[in-house]
PDB file of N, CA and C in Angstrom:
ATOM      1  N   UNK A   1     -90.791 204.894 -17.936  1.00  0.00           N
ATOM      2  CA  UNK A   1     -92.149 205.392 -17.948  1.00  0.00           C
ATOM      3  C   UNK A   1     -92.887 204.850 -16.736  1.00  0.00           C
ATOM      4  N   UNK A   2     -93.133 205.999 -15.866  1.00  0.00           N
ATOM      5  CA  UNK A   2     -93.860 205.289 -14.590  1.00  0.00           C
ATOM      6  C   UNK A   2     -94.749 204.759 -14.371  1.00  0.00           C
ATOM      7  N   UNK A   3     -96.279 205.518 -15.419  1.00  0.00           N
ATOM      8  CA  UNK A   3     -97.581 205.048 -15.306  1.00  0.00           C
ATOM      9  C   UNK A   3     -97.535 204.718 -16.818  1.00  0.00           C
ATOM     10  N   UNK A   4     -98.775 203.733 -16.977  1.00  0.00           N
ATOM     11  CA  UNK A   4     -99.337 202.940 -17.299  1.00  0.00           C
ATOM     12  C   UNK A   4    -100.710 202.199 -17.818  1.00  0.00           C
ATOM     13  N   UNK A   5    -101.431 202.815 -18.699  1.00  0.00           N
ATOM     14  CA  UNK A   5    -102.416 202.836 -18.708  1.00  0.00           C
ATOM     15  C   UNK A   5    -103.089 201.628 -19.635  1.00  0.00           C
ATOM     16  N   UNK A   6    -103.649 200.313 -19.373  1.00  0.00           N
ATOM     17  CA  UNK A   6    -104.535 199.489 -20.080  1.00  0.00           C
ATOM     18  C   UNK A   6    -105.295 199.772 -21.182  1.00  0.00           C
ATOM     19  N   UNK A   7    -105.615 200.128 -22.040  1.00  0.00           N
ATOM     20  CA  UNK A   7    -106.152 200.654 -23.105  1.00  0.00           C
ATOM     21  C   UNK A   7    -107.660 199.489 -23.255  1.00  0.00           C
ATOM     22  N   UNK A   8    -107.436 198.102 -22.931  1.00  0.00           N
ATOM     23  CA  UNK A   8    -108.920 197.370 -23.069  1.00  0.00           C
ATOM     24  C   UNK A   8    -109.436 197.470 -21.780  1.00  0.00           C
ATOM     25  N   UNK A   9    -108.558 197.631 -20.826  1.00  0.00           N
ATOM     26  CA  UNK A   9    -109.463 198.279 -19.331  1.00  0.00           C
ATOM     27  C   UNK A   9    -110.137 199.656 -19.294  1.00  0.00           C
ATOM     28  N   UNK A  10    -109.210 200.717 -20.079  1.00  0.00           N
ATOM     29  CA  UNK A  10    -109.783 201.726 -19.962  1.00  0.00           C
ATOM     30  C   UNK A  10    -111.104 202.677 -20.151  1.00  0.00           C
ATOM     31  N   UNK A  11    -112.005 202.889 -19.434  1.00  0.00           N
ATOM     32  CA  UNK A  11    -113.777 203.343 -20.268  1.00  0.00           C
ATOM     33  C   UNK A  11    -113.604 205.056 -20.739  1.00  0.00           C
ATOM     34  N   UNK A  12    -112.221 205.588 -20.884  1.00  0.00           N
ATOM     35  CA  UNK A  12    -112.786 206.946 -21.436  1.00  0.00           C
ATOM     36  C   UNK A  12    -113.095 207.548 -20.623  1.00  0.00           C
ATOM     37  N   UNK A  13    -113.658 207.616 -19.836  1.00  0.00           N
ATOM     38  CA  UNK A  13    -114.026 208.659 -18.624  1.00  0.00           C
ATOM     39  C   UNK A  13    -113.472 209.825 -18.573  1.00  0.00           C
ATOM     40  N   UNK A  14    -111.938 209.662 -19.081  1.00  0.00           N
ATOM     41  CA  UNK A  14    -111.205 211.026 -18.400  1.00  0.00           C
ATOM     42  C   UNK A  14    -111.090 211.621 -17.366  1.00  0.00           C
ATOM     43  N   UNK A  15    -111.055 210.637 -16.121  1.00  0.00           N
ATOM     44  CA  UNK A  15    -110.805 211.586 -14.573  1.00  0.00           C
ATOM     45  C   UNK A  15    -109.281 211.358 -14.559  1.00  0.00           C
ATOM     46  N   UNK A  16    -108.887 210.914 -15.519  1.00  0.00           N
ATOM     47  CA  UNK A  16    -107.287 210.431 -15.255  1.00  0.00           C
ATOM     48  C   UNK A  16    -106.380 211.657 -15.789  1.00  0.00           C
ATOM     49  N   UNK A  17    -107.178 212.427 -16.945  1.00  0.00           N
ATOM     50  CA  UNK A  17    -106.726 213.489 -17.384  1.00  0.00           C
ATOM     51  C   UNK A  17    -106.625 214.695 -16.760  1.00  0.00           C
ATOM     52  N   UNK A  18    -107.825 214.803 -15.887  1.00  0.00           N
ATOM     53  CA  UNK A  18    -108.694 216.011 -15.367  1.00  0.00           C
ATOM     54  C   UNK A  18    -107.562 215.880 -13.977  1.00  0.00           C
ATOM     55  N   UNK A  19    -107.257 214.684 -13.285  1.00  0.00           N
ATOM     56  CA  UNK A  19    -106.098 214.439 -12.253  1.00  0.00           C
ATOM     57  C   UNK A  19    -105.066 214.986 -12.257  1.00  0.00           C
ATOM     58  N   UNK A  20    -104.362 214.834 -13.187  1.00  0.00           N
ATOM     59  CA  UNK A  20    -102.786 214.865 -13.626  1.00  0.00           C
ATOM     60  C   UNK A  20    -102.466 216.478 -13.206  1.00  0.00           C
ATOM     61  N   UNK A  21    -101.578 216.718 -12.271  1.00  0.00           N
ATOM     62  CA  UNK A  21    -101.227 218.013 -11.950  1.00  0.00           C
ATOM     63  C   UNK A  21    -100.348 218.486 -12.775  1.00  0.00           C
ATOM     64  N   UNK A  22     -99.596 217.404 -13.844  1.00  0.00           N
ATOM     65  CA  UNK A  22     -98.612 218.421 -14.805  1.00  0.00           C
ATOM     66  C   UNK A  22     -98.897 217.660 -15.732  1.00  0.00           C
ATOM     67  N   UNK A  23    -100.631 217.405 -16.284  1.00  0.00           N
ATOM     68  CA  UNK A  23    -100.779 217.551 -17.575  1.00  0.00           C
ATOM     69  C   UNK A  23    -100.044 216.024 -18.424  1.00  0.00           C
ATOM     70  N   UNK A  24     -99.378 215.590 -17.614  1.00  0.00           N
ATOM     71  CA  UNK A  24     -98.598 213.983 -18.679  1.00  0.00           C
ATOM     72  C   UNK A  24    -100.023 213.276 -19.421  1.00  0.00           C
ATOM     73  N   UNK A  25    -101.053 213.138 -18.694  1.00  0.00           N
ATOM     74  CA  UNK A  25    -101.572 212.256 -19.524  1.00  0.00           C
ATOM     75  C   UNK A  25    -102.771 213.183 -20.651  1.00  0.00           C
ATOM     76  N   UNK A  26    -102.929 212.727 -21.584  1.00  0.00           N
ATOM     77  CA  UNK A  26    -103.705 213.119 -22.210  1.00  0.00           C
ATOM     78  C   UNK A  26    -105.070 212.323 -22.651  1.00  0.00           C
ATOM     79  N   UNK A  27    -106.171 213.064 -22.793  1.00  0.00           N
ATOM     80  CA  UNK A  27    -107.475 211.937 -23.311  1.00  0.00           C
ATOM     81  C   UNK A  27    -107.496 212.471 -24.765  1.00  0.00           C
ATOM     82  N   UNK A  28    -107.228 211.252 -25.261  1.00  0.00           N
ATOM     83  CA  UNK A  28    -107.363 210.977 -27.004  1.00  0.00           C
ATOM     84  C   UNK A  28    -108.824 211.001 -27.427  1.00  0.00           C
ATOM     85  N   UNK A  29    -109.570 212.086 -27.841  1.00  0.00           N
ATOM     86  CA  UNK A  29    -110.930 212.388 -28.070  1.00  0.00           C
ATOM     87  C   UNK A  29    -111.122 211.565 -29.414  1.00  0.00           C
ATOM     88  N   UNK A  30    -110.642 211.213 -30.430  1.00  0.00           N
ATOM     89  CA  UNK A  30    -111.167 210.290 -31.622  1.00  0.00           C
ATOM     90  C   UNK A  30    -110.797 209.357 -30.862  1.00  0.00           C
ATOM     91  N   UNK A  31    -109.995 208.101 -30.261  1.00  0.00           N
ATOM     92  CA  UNK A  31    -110.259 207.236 -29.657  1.00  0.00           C
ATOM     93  C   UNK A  31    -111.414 206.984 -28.663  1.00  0.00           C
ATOM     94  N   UNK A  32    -111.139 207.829 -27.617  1.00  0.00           N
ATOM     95  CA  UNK A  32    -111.902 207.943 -26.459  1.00  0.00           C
ATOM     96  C   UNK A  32    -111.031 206.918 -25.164  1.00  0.00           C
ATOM     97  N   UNK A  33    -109.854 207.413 -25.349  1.00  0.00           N
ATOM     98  CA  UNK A  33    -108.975 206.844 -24.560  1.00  0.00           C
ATOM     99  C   UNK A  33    -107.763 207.387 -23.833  1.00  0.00           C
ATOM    100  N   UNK A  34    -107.757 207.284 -22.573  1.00  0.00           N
ATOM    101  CA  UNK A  34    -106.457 208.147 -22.401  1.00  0.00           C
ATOM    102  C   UNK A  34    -105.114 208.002 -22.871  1.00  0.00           C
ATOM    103  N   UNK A  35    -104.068 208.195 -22.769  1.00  0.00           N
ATOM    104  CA  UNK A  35    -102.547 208.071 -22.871  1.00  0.00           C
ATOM    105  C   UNK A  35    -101.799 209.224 -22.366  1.00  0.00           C
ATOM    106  N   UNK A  36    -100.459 208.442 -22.450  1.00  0.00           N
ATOM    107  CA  UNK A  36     -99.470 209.142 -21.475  1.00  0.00           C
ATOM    108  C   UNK A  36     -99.137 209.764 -22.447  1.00  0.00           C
ATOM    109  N   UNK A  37     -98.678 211.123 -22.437  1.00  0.00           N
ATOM    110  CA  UNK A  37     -98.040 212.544 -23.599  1.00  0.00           C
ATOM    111  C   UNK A  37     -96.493 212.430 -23.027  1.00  0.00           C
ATOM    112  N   UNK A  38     -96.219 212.764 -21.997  1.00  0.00           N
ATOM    113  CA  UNK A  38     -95.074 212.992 -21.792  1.00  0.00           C
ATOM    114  C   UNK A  38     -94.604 212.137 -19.942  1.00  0.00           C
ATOM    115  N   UNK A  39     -94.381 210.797 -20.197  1.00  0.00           N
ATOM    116  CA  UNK A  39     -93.767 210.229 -19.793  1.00  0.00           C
ATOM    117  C   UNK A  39     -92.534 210.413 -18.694  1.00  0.00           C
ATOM    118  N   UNK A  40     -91.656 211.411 -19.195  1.00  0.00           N
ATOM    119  CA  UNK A  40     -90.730 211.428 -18.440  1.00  0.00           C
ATOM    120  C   UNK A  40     -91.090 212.616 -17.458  1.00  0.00           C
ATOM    121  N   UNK A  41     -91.913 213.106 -17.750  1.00  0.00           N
ATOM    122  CA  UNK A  41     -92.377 214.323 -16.639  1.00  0.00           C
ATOM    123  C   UNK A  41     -93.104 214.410 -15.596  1.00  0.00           C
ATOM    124  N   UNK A  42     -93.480 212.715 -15.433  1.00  0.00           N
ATOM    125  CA  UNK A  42     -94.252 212.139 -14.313  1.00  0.00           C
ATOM    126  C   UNK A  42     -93.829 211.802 -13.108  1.00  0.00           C
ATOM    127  N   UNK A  43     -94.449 212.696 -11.858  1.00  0.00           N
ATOM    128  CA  UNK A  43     -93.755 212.555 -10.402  1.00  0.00           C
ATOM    129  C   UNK A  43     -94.179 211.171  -9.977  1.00  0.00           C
ATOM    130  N   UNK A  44     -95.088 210.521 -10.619  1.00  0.00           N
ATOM    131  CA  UNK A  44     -95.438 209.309  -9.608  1.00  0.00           C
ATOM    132  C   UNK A  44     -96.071 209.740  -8.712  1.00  0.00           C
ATOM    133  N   UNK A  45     -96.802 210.519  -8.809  1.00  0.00           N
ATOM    134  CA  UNK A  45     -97.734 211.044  -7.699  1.00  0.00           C
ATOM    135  C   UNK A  45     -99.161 210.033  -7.465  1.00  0.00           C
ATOM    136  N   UNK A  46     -99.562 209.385  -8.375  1.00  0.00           N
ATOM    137  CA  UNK A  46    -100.463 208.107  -7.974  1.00  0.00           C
ATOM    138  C   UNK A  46    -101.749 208.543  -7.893  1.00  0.00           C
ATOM    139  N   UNK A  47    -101.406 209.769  -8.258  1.00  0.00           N
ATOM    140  CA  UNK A  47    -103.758 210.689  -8.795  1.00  0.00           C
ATOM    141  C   UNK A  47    -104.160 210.408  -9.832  1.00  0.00           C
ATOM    142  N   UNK A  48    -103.594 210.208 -10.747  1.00  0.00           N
ATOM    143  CA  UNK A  48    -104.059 209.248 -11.999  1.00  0.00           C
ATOM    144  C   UNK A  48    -104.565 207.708 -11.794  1.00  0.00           C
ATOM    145  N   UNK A  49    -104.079 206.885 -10.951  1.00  0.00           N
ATOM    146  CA  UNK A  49    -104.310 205.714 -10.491  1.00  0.00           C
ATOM    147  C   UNK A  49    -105.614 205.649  -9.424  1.00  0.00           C
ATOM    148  N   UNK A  50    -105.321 206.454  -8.259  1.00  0.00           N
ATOM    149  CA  UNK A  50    -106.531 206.929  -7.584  1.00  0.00           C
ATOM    150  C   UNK A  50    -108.106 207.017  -8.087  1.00  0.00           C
ATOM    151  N   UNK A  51    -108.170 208.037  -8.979  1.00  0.00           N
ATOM    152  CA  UNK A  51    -108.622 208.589  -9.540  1.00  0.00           C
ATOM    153  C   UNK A  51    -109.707 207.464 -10.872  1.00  0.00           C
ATOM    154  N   UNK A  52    -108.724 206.267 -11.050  1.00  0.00           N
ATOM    155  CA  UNK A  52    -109.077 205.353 -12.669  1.00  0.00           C
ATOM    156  C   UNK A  52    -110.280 204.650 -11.756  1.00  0.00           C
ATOM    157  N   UNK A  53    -111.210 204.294 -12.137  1.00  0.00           N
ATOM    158  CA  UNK A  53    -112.898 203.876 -11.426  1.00  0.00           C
ATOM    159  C   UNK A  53    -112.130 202.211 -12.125  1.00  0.00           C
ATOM    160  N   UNK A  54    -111.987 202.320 -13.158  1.00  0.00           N
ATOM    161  CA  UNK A  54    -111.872 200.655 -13.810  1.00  0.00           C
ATOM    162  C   UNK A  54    -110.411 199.925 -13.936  1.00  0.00           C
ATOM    163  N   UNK A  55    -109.377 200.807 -12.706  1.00  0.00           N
ATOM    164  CA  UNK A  55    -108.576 200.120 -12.574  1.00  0.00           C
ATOM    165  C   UNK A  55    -107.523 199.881 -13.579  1.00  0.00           C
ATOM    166  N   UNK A  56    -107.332 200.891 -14.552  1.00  0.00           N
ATOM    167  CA  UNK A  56    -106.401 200.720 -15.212  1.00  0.00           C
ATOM    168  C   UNK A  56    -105.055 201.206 -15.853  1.00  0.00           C
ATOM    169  N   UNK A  57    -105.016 201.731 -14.541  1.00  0.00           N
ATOM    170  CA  UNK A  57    -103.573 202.319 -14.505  1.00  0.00           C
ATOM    171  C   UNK A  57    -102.727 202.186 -13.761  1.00  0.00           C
ATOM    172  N   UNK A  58    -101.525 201.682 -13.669  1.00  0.00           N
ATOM    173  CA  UNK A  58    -100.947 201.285 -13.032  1.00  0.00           C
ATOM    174  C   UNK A  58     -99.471 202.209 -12.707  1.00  0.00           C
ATOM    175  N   UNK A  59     -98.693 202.341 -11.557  1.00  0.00           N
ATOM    176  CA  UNK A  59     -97.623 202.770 -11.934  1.00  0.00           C
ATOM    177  C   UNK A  59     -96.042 201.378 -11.466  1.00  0.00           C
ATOM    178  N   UNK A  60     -95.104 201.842 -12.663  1.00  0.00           N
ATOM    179  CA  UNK A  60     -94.041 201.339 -12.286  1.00  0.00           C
ATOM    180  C   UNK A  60     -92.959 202.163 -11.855  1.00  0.00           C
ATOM    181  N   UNK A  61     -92.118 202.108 -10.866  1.00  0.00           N
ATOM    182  CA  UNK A  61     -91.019 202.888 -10.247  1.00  0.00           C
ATOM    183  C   UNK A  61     -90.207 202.313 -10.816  1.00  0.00           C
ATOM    184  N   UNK A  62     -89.573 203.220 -11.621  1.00  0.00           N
ATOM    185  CA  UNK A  62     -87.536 202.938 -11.745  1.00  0.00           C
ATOM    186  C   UNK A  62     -86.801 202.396 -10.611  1.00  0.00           C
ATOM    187  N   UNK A  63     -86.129 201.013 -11.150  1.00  0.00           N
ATOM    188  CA  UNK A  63     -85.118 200.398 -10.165  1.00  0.00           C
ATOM    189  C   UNK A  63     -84.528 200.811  -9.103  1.00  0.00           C
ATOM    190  N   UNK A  64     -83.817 201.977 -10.131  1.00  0.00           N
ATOM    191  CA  UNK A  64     -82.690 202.661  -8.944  1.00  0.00           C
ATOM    192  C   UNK A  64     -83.520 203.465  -8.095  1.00  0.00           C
ATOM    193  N   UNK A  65     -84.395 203.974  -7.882  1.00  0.00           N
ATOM    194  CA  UNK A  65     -85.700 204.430  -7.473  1.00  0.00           C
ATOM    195  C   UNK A  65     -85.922 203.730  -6.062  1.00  0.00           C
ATOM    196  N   UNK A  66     -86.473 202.534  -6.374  1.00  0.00           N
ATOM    197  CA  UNK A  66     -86.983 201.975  -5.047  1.00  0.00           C
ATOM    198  C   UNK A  66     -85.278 201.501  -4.499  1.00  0.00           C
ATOM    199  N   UNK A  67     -84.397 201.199  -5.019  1.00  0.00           N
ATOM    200  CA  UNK A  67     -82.975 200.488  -4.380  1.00  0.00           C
ATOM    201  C   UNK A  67     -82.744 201.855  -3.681  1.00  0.00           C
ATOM    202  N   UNK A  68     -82.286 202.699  -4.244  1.00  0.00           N
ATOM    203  CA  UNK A  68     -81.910 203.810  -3.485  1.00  0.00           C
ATOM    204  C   UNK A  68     -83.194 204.579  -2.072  1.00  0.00           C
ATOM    205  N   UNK A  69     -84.027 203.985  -2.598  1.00  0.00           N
ATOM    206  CA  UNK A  69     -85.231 204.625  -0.942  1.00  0.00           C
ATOM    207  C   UNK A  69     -84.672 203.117   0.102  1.00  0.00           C
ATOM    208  N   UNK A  70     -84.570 201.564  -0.737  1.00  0.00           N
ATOM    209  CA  UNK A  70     -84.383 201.173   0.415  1.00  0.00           C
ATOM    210  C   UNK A  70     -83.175 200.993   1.111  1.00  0.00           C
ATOM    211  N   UNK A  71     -82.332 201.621   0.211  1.00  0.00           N
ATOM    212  CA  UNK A  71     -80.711 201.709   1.155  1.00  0.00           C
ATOM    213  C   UNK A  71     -80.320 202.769   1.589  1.00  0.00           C
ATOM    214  N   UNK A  72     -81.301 204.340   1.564  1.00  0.00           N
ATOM    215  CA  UNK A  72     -81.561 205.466   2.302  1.00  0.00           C
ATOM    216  C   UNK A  72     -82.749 205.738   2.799  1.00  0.00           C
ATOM    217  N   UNK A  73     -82.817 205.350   4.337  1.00  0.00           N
ATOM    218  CA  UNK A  73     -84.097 205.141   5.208  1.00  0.00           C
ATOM    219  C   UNK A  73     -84.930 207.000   5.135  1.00  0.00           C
ATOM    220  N   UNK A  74     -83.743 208.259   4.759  1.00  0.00           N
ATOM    221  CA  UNK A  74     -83.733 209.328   4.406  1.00  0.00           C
ATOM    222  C   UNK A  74     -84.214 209.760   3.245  1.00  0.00           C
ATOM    223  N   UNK A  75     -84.142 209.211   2.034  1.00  0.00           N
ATOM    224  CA  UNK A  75     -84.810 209.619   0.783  1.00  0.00           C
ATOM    225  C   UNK A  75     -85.881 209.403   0.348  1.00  0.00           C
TER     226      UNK A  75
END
């Protein structure tokens, strides 16, 4: 799961939702909180993170992910 979202950082806002070009995250309207829906469908594109005013989203890259960009100067 790439991104990451703080739930006691998070204020609800929803620009993190309104971001998302394929829709992964969702804003939980009886909470008033975002979350990730679908996880594995996330490019890591980093507009959700951009986008968070209070800083609370973070992303993590899969291992083989960053090993393989740094042992192909090409990928």
């Amino acid at each position: 799961m790439p991104a990451m979202i703080d739930t006691k950082t998070c204020t609800g806002c929803g620009r993190c939702d309104r971001s998302c070009p394929l829709d992964v995250i969702y804003y939980n309207k009886d909470e008033k909180k975002a979350e990730i829906r679908y996880p594995e469908e996330c490019w890591m594109c980093g507009s959700c993170r951009q986008e968070c005013p209070s800083g609370a989203i973070t992303l993590r890259f899969p291992l083989n992910t960053l090993y393989n960009a740094s042992s192909n100067p090409y990928m």
